[in-house]
N, C-alpha and C. Protein backbone atom coordinates (compact mmCIF):
# COMPACT_ATOMS: atom_id res chain seq x y z
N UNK A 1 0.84 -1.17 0.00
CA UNK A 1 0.00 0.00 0.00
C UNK A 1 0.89 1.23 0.00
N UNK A 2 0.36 2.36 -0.72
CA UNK A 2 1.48 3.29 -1.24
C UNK A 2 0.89 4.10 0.16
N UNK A 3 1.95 5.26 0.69
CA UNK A 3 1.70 6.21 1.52
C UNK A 3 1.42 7.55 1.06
N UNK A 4 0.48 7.88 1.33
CA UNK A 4 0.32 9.52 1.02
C UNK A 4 0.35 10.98 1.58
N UNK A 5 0.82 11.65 1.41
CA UNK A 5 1.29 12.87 2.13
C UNK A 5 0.13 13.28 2.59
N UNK A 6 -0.33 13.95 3.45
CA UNK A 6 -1.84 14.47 4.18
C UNK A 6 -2.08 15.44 3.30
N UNK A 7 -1.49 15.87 1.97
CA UNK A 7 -1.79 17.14 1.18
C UNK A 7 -2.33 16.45 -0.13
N UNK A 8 -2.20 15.08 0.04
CA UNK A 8 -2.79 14.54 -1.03
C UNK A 8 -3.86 14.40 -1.13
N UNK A 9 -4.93 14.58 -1.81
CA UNK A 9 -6.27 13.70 -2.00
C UNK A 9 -6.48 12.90 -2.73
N UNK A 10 -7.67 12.19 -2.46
CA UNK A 10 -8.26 10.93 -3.55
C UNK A 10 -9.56 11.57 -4.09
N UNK A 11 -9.77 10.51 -4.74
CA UNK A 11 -11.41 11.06 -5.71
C UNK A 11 -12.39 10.97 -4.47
N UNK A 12 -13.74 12.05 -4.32
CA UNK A 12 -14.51 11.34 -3.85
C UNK A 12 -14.91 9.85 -3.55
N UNK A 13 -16.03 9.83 -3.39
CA UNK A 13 -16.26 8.66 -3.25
C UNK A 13 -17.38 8.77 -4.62
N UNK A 14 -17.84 7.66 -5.77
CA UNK A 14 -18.36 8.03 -6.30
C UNK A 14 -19.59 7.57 -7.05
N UNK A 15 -20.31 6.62 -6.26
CA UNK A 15 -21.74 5.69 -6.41
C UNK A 15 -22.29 5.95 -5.36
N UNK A 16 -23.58 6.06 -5.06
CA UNK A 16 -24.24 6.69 -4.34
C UNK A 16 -24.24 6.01 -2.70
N UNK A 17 -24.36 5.00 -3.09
CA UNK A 17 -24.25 3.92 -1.57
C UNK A 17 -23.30 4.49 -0.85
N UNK A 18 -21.96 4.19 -1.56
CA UNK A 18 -20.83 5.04 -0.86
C UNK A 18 -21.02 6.27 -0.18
N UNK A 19 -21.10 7.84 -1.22
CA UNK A 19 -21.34 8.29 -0.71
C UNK A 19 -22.00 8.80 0.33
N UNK A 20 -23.37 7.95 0.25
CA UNK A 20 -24.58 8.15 1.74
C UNK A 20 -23.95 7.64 2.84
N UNK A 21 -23.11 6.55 2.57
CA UNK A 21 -22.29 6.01 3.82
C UNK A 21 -21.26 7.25 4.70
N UNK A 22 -20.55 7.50 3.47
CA UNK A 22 -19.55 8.55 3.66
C UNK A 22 -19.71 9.66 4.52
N UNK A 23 -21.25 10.19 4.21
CA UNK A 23 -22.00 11.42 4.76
C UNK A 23 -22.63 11.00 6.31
N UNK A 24 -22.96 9.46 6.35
CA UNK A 24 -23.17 9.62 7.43
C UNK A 24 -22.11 9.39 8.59
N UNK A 25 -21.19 8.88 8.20
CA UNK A 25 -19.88 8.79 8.80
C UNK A 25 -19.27 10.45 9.31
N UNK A 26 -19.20 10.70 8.43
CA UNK A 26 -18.79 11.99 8.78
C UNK A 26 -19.83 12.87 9.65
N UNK A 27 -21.38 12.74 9.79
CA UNK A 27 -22.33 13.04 10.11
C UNK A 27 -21.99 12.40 11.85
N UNK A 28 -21.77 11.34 11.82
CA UNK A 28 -20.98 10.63 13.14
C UNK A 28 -20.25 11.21 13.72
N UNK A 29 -19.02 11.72 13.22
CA UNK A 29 -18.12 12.17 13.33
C UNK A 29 -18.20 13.79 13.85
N UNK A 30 -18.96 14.70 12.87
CA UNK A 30 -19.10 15.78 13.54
C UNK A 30 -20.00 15.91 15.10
N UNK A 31 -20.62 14.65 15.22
CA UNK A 31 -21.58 14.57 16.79
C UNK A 31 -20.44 14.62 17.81
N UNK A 32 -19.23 14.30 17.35
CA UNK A 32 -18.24 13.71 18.29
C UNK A 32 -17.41 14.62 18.38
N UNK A 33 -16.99 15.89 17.37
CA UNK A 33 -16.27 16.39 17.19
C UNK A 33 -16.61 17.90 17.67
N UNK A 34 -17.85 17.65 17.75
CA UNK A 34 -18.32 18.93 18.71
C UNK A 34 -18.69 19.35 20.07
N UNK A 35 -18.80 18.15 20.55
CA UNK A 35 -18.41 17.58 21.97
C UNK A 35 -17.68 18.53 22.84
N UNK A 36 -16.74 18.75 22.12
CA UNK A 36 -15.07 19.71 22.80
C UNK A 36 -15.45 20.96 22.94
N UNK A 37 -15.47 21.91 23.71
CA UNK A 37 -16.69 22.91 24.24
C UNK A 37 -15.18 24.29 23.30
N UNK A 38 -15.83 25.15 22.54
CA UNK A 38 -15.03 25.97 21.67
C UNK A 38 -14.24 26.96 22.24
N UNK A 39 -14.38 27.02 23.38
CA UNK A 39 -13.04 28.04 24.14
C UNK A 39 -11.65 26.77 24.01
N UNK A 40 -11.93 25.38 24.45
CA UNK A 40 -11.01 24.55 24.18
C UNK A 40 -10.67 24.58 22.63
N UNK A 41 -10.91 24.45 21.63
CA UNK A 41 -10.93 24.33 20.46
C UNK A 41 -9.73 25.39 19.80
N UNK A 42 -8.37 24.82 19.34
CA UNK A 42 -7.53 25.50 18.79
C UNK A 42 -8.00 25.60 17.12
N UNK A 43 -7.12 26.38 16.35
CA UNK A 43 -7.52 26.55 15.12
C UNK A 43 -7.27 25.46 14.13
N UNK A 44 -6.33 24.32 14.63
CA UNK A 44 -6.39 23.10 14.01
C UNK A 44 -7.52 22.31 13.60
N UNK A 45 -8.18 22.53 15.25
CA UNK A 45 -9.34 21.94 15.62
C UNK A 45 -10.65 22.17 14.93
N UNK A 46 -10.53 23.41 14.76
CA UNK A 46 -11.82 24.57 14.45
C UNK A 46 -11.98 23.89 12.55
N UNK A 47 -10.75 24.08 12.04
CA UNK A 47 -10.08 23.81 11.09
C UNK A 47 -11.08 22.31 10.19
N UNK A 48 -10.52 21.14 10.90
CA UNK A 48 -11.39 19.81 11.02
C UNK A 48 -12.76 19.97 11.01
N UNK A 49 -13.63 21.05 11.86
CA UNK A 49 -14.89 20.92 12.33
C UNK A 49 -15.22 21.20 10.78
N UNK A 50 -14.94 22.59 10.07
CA UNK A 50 -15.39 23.15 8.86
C UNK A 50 -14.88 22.11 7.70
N UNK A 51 -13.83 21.42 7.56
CA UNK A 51 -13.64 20.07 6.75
C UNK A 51 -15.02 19.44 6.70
N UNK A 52 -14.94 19.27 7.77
CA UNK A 52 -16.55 17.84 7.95
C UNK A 52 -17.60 18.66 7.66
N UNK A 53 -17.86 19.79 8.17
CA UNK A 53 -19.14 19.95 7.73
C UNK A 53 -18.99 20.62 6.07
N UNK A 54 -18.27 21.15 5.48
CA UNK A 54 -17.86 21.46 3.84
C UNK A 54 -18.03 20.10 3.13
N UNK A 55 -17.64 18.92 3.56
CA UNK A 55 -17.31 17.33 3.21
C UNK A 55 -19.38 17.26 2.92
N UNK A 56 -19.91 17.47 4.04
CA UNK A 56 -21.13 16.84 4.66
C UNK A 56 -22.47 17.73 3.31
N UNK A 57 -21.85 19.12 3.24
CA UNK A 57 -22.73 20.16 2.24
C UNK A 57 -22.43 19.94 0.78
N UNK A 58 -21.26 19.22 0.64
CA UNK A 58 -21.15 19.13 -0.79
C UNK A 58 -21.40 17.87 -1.28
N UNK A 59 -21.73 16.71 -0.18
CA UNK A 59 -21.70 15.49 -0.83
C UNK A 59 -22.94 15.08 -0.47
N UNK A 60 -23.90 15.74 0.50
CA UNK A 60 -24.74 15.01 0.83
C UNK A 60 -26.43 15.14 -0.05
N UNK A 61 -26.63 14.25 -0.67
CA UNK A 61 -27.84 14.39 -1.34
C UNK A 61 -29.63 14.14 -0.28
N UNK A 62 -29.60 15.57 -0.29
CA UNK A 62 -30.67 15.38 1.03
C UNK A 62 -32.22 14.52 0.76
N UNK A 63 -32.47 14.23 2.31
CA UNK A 63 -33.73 13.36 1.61
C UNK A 63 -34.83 14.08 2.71
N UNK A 64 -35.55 14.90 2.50
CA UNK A 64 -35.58 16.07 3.13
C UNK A 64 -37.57 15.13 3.94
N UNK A 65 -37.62 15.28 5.11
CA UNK A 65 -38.81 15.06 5.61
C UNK A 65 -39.46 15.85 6.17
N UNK A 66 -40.50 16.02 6.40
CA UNK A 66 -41.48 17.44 7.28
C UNK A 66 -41.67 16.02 8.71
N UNK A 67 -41.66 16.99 9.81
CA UNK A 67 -41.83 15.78 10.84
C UNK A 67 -42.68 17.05 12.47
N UNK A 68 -42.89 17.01 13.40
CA UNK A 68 -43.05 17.93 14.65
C UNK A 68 -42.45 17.12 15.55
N UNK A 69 -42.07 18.12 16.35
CA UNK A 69 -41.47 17.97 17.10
C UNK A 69 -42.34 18.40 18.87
N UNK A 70 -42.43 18.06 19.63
CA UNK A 70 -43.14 17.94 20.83
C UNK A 70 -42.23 19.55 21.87
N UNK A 71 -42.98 20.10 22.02
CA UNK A 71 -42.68 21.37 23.05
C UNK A 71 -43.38 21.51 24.08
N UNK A 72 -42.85 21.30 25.30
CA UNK A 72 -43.58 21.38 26.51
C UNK A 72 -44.37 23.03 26.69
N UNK A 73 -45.69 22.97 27.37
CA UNK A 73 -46.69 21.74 27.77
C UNK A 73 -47.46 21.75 26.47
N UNK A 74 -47.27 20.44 25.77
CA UNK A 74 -48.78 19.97 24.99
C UNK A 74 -48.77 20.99 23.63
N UNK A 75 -47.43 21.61 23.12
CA UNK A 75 -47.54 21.91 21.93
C UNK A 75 -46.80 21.65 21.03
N UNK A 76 -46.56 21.65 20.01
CA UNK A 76 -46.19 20.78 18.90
C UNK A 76 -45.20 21.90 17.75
N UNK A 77 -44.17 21.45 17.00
CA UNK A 77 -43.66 22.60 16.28
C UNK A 77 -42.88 21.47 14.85
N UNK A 78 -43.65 22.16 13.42
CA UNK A 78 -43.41 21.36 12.12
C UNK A 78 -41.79 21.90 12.04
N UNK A 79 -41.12 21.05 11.93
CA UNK A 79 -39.87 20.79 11.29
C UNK A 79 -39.24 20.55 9.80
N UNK A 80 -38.31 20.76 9.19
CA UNK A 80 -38.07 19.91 7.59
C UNK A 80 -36.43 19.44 8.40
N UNK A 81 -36.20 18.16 7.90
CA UNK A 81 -34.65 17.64 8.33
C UNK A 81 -34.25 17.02 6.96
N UNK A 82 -32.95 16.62 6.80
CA UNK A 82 -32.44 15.35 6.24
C UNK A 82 -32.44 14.46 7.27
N UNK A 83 -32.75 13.00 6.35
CA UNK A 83 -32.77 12.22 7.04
C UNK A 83 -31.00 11.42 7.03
N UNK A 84 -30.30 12.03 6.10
CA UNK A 84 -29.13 11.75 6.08
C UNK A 84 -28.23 12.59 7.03
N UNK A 85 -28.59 13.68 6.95
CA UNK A 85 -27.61 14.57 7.49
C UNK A 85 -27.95 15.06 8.59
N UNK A 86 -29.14 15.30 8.81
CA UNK A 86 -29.98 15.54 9.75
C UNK A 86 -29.99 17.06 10.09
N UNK A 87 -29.45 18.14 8.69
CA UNK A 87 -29.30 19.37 8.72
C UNK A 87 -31.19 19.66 8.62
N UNK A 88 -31.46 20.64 9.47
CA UNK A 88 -32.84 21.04 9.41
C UNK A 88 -32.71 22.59 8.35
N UNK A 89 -34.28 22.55 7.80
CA UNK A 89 -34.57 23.47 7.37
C UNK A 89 -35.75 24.16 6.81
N UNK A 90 -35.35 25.55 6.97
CA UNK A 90 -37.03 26.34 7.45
C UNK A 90 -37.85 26.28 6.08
């Protein structure tokens, strides 16, 4: 297996399976990666966060649902999400 410099890239990923995988991986990944509360967060760090989510906006083909969501007491509020990405929108 050849080694590659971290300045290298590869092709996307480029059949759809893949990619949905890809997106949600990384979709994983940013749950975890935001964790780290942003006063901790150096510019390396900060750096990574905008990778993943740039990675997540350009590859992810949304599958967009209307859903509500439950608000205490006893009222209700319509939503739109991906169900891939789980980016909401108005």
């Amino acid at each position: 297996m050849e080694n590659k410099s971290v300045n290298e890239t590869e092709d996307p990923p480029n059949d759809d399976d893949s990619i949905l995988e890809s997106v949600r991986l990384m979709q994983t990944a940013k749950t975890y990666i935001q964790y780290l509360p942003t006063q901790l967060q150096n510019e390396e760090y900060k750096k990574i966060c905008d990778l993943v989510e740039k990675y997540i906006e350009t590859y992810c083909k949304h599958n967009i649902v209307y859903d509500e969501i439950d608000i205490p007491p006893d009222n209700s509020k319509p939503i739109r999400y991906c169900t891939h990405c789980y980016k909401t929108f108005k």
